[in-house]
C-alpha atoms as a PDB file:
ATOM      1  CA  UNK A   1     -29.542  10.134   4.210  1.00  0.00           C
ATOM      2  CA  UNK A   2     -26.531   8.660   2.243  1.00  0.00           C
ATOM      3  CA  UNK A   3     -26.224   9.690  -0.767  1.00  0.00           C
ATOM      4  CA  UNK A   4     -23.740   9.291  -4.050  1.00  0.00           C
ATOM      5  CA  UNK A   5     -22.599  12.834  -2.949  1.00  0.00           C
ATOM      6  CA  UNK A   6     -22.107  12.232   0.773  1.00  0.00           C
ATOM      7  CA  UNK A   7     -18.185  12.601   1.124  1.00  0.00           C
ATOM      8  CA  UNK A   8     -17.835  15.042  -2.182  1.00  0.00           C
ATOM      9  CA  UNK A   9     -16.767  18.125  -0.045  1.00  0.00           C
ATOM     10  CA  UNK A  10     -14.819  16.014   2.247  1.00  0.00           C
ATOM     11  CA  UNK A  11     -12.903  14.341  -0.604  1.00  0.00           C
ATOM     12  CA  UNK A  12     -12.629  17.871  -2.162  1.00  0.00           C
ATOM     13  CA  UNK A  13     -10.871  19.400   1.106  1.00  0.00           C
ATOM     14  CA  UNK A  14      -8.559  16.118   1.479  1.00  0.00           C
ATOM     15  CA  UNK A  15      -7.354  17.012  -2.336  1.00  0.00           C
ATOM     16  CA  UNK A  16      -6.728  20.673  -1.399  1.00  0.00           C
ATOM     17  CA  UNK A  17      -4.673  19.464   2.004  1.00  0.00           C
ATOM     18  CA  UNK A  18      -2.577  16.423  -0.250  1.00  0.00           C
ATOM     19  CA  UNK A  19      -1.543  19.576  -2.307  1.00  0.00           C
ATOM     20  CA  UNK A  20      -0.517  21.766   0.806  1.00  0.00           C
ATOM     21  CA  UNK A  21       1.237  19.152   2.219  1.00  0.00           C
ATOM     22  CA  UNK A  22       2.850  18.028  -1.331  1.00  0.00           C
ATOM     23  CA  UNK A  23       3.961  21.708  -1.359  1.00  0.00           C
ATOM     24  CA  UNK A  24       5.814  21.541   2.398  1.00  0.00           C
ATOM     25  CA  UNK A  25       7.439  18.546   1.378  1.00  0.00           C
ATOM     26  CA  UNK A  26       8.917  19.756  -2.114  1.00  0.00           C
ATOM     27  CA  UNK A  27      10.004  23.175  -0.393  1.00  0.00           C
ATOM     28  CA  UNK A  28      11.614  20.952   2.934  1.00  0.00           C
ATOM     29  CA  UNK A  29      13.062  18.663  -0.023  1.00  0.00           C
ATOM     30  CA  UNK A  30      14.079  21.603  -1.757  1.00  0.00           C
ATOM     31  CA  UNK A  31      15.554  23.620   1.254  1.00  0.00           C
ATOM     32  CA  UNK A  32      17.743  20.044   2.282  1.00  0.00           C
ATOM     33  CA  UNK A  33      19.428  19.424  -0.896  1.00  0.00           C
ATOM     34  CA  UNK A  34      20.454  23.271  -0.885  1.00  0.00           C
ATOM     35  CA  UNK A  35      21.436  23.634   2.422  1.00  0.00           C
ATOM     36  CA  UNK A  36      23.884  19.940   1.874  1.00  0.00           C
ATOM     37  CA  UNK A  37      25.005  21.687  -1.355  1.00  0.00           C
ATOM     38  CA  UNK A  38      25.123  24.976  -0.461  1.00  0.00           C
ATOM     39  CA  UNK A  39      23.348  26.215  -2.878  1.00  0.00           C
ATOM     40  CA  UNK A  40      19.953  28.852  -2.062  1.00  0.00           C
ATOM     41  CA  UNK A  41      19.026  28.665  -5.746  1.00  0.00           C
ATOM     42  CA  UNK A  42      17.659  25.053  -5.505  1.00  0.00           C
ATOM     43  CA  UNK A  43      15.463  26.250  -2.946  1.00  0.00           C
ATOM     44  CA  UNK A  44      14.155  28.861  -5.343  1.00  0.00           C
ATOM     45  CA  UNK A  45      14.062  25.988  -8.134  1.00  0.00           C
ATOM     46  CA  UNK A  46      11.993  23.928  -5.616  1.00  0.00           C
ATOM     47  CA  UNK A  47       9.521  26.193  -5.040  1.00  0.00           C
ATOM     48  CA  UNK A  48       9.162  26.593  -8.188  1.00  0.00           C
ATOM     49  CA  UNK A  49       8.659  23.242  -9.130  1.00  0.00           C
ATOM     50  CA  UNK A  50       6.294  22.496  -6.618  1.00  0.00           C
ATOM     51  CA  UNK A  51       3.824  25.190  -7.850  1.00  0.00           C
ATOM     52  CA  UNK A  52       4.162  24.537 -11.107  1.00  0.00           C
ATOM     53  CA  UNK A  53       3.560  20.574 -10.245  1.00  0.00           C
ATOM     54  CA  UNK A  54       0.125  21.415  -8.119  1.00  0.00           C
ATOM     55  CA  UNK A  55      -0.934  23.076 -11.289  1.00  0.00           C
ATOM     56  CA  UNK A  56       0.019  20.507 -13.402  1.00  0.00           C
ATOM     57  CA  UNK A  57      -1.408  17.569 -11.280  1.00  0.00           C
ATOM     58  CA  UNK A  58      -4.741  19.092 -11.047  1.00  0.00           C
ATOM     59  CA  UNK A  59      -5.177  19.774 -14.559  1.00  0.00           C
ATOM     60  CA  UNK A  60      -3.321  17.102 -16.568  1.00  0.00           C
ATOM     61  CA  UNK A  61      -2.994  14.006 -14.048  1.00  0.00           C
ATOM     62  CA  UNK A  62      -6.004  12.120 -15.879  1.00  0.00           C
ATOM     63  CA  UNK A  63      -4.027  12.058 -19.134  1.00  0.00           C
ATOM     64  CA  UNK A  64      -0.792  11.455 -17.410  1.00  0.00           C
ATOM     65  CA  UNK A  65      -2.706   8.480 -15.846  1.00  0.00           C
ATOM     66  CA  UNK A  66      -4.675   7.333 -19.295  1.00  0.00           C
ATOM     67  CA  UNK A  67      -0.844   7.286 -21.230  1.00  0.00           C
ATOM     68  CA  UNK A  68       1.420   5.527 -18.072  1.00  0.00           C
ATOM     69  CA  UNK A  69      -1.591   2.875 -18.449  1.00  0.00           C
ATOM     70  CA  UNK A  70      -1.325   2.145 -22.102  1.00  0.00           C
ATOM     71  CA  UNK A  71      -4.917   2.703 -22.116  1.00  0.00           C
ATOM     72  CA  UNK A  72      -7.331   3.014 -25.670  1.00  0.00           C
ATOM     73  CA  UNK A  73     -10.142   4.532 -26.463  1.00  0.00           C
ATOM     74  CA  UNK A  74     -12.991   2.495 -26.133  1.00  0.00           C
ATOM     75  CA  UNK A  75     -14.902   2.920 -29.239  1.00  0.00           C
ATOM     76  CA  UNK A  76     -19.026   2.220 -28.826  1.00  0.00           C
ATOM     77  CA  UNK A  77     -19.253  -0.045 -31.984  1.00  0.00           C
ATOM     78  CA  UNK A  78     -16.397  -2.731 -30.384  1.00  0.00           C
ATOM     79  CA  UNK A  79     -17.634  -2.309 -27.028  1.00  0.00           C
ATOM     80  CA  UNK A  80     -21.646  -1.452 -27.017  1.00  0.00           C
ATOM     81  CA  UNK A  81     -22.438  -3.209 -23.779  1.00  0.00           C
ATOM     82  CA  UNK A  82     -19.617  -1.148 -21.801  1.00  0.00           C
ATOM     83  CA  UNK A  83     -21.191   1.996 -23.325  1.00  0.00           C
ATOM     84  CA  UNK A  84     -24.866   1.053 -22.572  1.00  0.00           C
ATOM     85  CA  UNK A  85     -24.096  -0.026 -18.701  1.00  0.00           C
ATOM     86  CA  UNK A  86     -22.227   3.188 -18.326  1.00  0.00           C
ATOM     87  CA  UNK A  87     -25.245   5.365 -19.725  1.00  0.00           C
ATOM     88  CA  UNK A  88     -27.744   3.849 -17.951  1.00  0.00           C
ATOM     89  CA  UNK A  89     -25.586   4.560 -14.552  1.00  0.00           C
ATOM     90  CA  UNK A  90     -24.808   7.668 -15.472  1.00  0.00           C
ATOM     91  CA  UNK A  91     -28.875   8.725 -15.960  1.00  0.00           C
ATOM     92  CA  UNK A  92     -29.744   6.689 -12.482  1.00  0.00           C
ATOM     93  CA  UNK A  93     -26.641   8.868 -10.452  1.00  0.00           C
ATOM     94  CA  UNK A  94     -27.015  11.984 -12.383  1.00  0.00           C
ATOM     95  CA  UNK A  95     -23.626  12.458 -13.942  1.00  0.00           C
ATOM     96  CA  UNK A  96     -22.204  13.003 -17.335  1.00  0.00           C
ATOM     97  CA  UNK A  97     -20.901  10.201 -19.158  1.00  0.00           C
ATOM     98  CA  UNK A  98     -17.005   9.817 -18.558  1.00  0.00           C
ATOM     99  CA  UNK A  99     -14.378   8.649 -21.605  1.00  0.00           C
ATOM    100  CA  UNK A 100     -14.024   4.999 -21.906  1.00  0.00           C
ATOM    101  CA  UNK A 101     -11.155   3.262 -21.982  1.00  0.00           C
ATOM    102  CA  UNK A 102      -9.791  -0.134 -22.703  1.00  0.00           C
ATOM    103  CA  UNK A 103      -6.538  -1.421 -21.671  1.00  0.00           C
ATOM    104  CA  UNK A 104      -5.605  -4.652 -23.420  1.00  0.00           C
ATOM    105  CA  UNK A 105      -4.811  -7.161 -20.580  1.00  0.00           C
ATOM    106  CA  UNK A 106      -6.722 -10.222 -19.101  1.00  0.00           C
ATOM    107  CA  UNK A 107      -6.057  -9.582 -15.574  1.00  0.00           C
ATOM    108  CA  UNK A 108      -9.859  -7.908 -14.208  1.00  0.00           C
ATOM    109  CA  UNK A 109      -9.817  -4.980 -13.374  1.00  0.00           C
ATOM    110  CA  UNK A 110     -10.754  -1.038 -13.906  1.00  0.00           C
ATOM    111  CA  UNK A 111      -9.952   2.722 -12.793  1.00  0.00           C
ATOM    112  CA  UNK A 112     -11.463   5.727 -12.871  1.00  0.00           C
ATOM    113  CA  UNK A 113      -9.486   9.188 -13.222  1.00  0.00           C
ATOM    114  CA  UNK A 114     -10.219  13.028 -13.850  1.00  0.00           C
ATOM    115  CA  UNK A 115     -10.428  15.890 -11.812  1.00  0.00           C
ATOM    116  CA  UNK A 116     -14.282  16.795 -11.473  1.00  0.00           C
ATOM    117  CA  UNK A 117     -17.665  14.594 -13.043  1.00  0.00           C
ATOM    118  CA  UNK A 118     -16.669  16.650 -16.265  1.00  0.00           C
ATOM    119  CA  UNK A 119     -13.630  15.462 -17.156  1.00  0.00           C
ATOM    120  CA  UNK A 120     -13.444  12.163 -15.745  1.00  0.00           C
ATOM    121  CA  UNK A 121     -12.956   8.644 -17.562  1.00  0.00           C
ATOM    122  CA  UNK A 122     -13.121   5.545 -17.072  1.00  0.00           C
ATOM    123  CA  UNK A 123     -10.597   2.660 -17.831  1.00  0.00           C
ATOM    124  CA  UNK A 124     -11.444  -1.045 -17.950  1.00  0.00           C
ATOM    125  CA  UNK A 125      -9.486  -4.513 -19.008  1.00  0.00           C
ATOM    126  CA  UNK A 126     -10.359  -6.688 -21.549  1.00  0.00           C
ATOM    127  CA  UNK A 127     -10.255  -9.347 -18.766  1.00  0.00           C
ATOM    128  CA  UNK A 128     -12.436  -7.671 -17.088  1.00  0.00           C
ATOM    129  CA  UNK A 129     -15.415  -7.556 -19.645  1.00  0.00           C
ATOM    130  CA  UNK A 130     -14.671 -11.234 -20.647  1.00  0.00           C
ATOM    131  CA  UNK A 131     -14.972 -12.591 -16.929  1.00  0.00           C
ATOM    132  CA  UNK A 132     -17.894 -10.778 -15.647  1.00  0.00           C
ATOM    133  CA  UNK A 133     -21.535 -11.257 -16.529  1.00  0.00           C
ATOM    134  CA  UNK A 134     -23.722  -7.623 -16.985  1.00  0.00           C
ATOM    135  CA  UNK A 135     -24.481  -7.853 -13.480  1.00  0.00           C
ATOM    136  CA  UNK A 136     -20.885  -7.876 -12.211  1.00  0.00           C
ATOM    137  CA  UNK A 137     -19.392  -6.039 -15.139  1.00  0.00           C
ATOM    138  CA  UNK A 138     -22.568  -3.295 -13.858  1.00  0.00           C
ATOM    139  CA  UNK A 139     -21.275  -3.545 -10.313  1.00  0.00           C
ATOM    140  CA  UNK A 140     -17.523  -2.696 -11.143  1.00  0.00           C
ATOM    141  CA  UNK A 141     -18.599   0.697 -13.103  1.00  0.00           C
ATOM    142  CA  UNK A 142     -20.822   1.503 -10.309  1.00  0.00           C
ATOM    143  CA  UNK A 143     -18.170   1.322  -7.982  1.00  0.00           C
ATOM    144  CA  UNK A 144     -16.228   3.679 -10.274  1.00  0.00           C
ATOM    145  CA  UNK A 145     -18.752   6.169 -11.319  1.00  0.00           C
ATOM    146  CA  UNK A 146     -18.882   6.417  -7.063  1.00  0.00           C
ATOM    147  CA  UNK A 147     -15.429   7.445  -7.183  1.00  0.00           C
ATOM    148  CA  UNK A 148     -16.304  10.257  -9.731  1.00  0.00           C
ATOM    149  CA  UNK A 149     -19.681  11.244  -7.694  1.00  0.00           C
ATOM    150  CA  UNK A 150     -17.635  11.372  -4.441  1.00  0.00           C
ATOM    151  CA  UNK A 151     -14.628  13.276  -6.726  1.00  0.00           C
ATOM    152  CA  UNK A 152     -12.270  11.024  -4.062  1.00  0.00           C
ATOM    153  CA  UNK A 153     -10.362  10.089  -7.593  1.00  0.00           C
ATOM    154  CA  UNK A 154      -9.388  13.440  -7.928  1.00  0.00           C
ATOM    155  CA  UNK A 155      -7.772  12.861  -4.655  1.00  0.00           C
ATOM    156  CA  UNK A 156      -5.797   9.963  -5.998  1.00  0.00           C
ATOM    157  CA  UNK A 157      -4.972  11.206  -9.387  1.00  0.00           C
ATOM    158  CA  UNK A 158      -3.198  13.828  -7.976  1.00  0.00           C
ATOM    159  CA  UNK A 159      -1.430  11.737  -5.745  1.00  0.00           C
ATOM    160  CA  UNK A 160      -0.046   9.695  -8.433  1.00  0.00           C
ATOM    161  CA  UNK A 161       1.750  12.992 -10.110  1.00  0.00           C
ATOM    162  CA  UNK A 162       2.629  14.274  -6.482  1.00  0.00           C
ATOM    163  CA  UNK A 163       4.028  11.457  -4.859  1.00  0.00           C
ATOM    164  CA  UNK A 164       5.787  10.267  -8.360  1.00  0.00           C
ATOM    165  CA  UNK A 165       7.495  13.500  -8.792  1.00  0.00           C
ATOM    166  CA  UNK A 166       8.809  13.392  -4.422  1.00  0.00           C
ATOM    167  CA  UNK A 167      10.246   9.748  -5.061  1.00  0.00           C
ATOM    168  CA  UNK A 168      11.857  10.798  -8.301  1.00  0.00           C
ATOM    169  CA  UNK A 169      13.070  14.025  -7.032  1.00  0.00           C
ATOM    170  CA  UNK A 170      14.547  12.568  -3.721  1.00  0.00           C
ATOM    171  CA  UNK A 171      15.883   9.264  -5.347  1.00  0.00           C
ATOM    172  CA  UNK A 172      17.910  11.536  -7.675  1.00  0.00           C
ATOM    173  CA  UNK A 173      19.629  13.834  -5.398  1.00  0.00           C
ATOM    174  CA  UNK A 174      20.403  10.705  -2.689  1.00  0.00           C
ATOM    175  CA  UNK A 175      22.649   9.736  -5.777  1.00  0.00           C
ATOM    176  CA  UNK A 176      23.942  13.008  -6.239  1.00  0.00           C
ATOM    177  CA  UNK A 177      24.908  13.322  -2.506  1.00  0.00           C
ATOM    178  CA  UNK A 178      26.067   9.183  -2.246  1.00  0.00           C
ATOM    179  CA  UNK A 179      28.204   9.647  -5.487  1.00  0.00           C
ATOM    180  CA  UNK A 180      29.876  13.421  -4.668  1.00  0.00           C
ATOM    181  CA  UNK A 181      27.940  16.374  -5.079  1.00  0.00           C
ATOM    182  CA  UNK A 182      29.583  19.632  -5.335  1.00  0.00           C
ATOM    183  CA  UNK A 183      28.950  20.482  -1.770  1.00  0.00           C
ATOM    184  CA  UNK A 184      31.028  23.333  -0.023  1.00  0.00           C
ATOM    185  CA  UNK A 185      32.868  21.654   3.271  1.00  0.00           C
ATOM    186  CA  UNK A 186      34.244  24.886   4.079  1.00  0.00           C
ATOM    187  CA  UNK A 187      31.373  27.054   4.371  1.00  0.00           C
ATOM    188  CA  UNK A 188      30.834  28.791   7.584  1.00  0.00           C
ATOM    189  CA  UNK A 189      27.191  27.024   8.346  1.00  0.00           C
ATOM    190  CA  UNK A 190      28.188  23.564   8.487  1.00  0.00           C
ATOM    191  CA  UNK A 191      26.295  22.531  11.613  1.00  0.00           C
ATOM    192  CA  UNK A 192      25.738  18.765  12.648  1.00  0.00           C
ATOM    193  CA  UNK A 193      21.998  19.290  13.537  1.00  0.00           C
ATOM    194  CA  UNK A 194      20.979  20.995  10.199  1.00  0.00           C
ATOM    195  CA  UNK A 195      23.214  17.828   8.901  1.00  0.00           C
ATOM    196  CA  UNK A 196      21.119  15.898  10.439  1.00  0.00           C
ATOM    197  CA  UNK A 197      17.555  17.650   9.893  1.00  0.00           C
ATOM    198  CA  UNK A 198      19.137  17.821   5.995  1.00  0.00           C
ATOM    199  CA  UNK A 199      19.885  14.131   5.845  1.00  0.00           C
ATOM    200  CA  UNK A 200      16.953  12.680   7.567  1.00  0.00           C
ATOM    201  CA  UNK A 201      13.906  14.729   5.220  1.00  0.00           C
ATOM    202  CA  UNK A 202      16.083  13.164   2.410  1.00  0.00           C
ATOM    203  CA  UNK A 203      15.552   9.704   3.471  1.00  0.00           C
ATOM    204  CA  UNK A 204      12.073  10.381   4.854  1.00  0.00           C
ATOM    205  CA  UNK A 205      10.703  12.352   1.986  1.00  0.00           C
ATOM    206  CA  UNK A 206       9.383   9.225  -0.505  1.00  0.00           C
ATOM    207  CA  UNK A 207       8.053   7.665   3.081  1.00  0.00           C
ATOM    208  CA  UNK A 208       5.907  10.579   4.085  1.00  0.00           C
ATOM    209  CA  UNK A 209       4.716  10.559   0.546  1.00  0.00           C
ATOM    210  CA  UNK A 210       3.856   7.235  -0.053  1.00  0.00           C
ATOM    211  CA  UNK A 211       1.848   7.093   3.376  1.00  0.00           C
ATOM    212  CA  UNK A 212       0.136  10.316   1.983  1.00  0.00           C
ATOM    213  CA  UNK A 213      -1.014   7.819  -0.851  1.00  0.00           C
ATOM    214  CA  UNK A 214      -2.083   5.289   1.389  1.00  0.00           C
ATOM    215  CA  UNK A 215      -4.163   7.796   3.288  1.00  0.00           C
ATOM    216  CA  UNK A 216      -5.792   8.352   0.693  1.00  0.00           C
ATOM    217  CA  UNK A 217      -6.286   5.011  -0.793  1.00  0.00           C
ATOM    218  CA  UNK A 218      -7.982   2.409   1.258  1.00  0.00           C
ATOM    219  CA  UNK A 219     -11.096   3.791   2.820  1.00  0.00           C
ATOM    220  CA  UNK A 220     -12.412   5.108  -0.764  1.00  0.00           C
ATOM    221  CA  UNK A 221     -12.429   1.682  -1.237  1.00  0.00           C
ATOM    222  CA  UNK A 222     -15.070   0.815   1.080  1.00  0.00           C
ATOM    223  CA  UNK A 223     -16.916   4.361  -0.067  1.00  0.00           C
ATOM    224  CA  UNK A 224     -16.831   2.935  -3.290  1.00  0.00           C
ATOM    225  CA  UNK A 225     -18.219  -0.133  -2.616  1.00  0.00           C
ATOM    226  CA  UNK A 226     -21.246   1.308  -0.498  1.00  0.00           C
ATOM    227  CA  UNK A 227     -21.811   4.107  -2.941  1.00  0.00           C
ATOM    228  CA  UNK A 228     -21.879   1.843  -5.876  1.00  0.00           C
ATOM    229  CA  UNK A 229     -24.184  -0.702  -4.309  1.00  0.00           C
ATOM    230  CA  UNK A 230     -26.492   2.261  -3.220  1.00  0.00           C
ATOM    231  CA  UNK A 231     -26.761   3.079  -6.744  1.00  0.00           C
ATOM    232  CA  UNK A 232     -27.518  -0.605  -8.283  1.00  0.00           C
ATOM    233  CA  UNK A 233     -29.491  -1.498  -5.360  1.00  0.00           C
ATOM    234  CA  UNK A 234     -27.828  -4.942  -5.990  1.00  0.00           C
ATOM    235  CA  UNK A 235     -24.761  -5.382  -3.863  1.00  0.00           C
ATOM    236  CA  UNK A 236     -24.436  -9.083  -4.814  1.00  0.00           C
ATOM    237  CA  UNK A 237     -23.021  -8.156  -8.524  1.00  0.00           C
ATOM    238  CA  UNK A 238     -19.954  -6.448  -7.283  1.00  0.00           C
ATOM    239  CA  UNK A 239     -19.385  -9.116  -4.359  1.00  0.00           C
ATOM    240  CA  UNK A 240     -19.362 -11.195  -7.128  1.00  0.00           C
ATOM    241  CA  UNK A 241     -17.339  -9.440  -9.469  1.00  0.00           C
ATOM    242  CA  UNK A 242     -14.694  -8.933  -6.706  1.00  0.00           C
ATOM    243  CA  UNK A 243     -14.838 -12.806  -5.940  1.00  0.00           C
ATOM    244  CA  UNK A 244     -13.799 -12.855  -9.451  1.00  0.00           C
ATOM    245  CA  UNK A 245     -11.185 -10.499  -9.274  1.00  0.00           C
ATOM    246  CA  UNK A 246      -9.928 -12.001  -6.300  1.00  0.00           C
ATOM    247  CA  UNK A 247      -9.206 -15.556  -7.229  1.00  0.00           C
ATOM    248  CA  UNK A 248      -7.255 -14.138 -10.560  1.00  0.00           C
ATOM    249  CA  UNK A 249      -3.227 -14.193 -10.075  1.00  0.00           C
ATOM    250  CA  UNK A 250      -1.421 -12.832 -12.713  1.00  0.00           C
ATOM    251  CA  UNK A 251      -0.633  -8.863 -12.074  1.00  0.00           C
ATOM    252  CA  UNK A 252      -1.147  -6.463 -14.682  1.00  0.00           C
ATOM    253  CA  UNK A 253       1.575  -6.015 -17.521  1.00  0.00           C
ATOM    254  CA  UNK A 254       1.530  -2.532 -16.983  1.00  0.00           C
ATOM    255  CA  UNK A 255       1.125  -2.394 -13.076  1.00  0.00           C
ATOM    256  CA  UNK A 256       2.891   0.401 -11.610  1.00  0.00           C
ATOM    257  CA  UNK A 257       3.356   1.430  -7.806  1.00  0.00           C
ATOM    258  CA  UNK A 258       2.593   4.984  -8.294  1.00  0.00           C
ATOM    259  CA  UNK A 259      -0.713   4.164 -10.108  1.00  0.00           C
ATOM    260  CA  UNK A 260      -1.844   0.750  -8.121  1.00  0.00           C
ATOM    261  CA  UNK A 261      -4.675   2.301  -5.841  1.00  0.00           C
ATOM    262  CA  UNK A 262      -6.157   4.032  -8.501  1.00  0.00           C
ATOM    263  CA  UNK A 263      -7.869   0.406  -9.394  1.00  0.00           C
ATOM    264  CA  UNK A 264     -10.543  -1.413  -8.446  1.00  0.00           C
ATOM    265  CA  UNK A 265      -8.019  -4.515  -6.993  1.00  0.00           C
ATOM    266  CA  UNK A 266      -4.432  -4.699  -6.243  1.00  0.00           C
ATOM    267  CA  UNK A 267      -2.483  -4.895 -10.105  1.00  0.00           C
ATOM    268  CA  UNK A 268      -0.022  -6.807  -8.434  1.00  0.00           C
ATOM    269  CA  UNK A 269      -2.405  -9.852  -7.823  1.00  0.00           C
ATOM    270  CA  UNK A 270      -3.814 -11.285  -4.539  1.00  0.00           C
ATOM    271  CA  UNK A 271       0.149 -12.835  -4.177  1.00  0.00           C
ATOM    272  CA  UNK A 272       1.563  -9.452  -3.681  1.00  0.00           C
ATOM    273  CA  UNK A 273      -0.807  -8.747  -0.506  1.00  0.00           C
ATOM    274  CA  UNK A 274       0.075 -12.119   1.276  1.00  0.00           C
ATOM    275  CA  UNK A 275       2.898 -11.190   3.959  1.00  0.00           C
ATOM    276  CA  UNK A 276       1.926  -8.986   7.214  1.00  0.00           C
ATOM    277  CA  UNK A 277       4.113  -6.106   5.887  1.00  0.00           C
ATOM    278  CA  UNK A 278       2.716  -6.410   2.583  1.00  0.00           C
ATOM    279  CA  UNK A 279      -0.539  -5.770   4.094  1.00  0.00           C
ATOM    280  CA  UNK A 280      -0.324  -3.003   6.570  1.00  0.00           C
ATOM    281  CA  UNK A 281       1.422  -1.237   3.452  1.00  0.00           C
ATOM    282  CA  UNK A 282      -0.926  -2.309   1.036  1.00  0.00           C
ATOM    283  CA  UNK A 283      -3.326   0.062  -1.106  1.00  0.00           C
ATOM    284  CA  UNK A 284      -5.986  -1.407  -0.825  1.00  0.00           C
ATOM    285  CA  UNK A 285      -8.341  -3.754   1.648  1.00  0.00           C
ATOM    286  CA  UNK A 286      -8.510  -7.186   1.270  1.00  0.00           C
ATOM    287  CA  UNK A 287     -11.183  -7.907  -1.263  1.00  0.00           C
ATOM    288  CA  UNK A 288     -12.447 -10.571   1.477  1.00  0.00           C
ATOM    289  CA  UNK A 289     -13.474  -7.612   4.074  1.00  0.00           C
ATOM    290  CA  UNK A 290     -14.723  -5.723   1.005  1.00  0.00           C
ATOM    291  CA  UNK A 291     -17.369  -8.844   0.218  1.00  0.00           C
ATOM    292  CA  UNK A 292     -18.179  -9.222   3.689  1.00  0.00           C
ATOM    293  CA  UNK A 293     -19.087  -5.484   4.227  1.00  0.00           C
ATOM    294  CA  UNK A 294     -21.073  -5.895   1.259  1.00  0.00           C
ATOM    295  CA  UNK A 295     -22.742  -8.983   1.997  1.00  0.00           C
ATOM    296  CA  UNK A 296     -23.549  -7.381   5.606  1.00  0.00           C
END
């Protein structure tokens, strides 16, 4: 029988595999950039770095996540009802209660973070408890507590540090190479394939790792939405809510692409899903197939 816990190990095993493969990509990154330059330390550096970021990610990525959102402490005497919905999910799944957080924006919408049902939290807009009645508002945490019963946040937490640090990493030695790096022409190893091999994991790098995140990112979704409505027993508040959600268009001030599928709904607003391409490389599902699963 389905339960909030169903896909916990699964989720747990896809966490451990986005840091293997994090790791292979940092050390190919870092074995390209000293093989153009010439250079074996930056493979040491690299390797390094890529341990030391694994470590980091798993243990710090929910504050990295909290700070890069602007988010606030969400005090119980300024927001009681937040605090009571949250306890009384909390007793009906069985988890702790997570930190609550408020991010000052009227665009709906919420995130959790954290890396186990211990230290996890929570993050809603003040949009988000304006629009929604107790029902919806109760639907939206559900669906978020489900992310912390399933631990599939940990999954994307760590993805935001990961695939963050890849992007930044590549971007700045592309600029190194495509402005003149100190790279030894007259070295006896200078072979076209290797150029090649080099060149191409240097372009490819921020790809693989932002289809990592989308891996990672758009079934959850759906788990979400199942897991939360098995624990309300009332799917019709978060159909609702994401009706809601939906038909709002102004992005979040503080949207950021290596954060966006943390949320409950695209930051961006429904206008940044509308093209084909858009779509296919899109975080999350459209909120219509979301209702209708619901709904069905």
């Amino acid at each position: 029988m389905a339960t909030l816990y169903t896909h916990q190990d699964e989720n747990i095993g896809k966490t451990w595999a986005l840091m293997f493969t994090f790791l292979c990509l940092v050390i190919g990154l870092g074995w390209a950039i000293s093989w153009y330059f010439n250079s074996p330390g930056i493979l040491i550096v690299a390797v390094i770095v890529a341990v030391v970021m694994n470590i980091s990610a798993y243990w710090f990525s929910d504050t990295i996540v909290i700070a890069q959102a602007r988010a606030q402490p969400a005090l119980e005497s300024e927001y009681p009802t937040l605090h009571r919905v949250v306890e009384n999910l909390c007793i009906t799944a069985g988890l702790p209660k997570p930190k609550l957080y408020i991010l000052n924006d009227p665009q709906p919408n919420a995130f959790a973070t954290g890396r186990n049902k211990y230290h996890a939290s929570v993050a809603v807009t003040t949009g988000l408890l304006n629009m929604m009645d107790e029902n919806e508002l109760t639907g939206v945490l559900a669906h978020e507590l489900s992310h912390i019963g399933n631990r599939d946040m940990l999954v994307s937490t760590v993805a935001v540090v990961l695939v963050g640090f890849i992007s930044i990493a590549d971007n700045f030695f592309l600029r190194s190479m495509i402005w003149g790096g100190n790279r030894d022409s007259n070295r006896d190893n200078n072979n076209p394939i290797l150029m090649i091999i080099a060149i191409a994991l240097l372009i490819l790098a921020p790809i693989f790792a932002t289809l990592l995140q989308l891996a990672v990112s758009r079934k959850r979704e759906f788990l979400a939405d199942a897991s939360g409505a098995l624990l309300t027993r009332y799917p019709e508040g978060l159909a609702s809510a994401l009706r809601k959600i939906g038909a709002y268009a102004q992005p979040l001030r503080t949207a950021s692409t290596s954060t966006a599928h943390l949320y409950i709904s695209n930051p961006f607003g429904p206008q940044a899903a509308k093209s084909f391409l858009t779509r296919l490389f899109s975080t999350h599902p459209p909120i219509e197939e979301r209702i209708k699963a619901l709904l069905g």
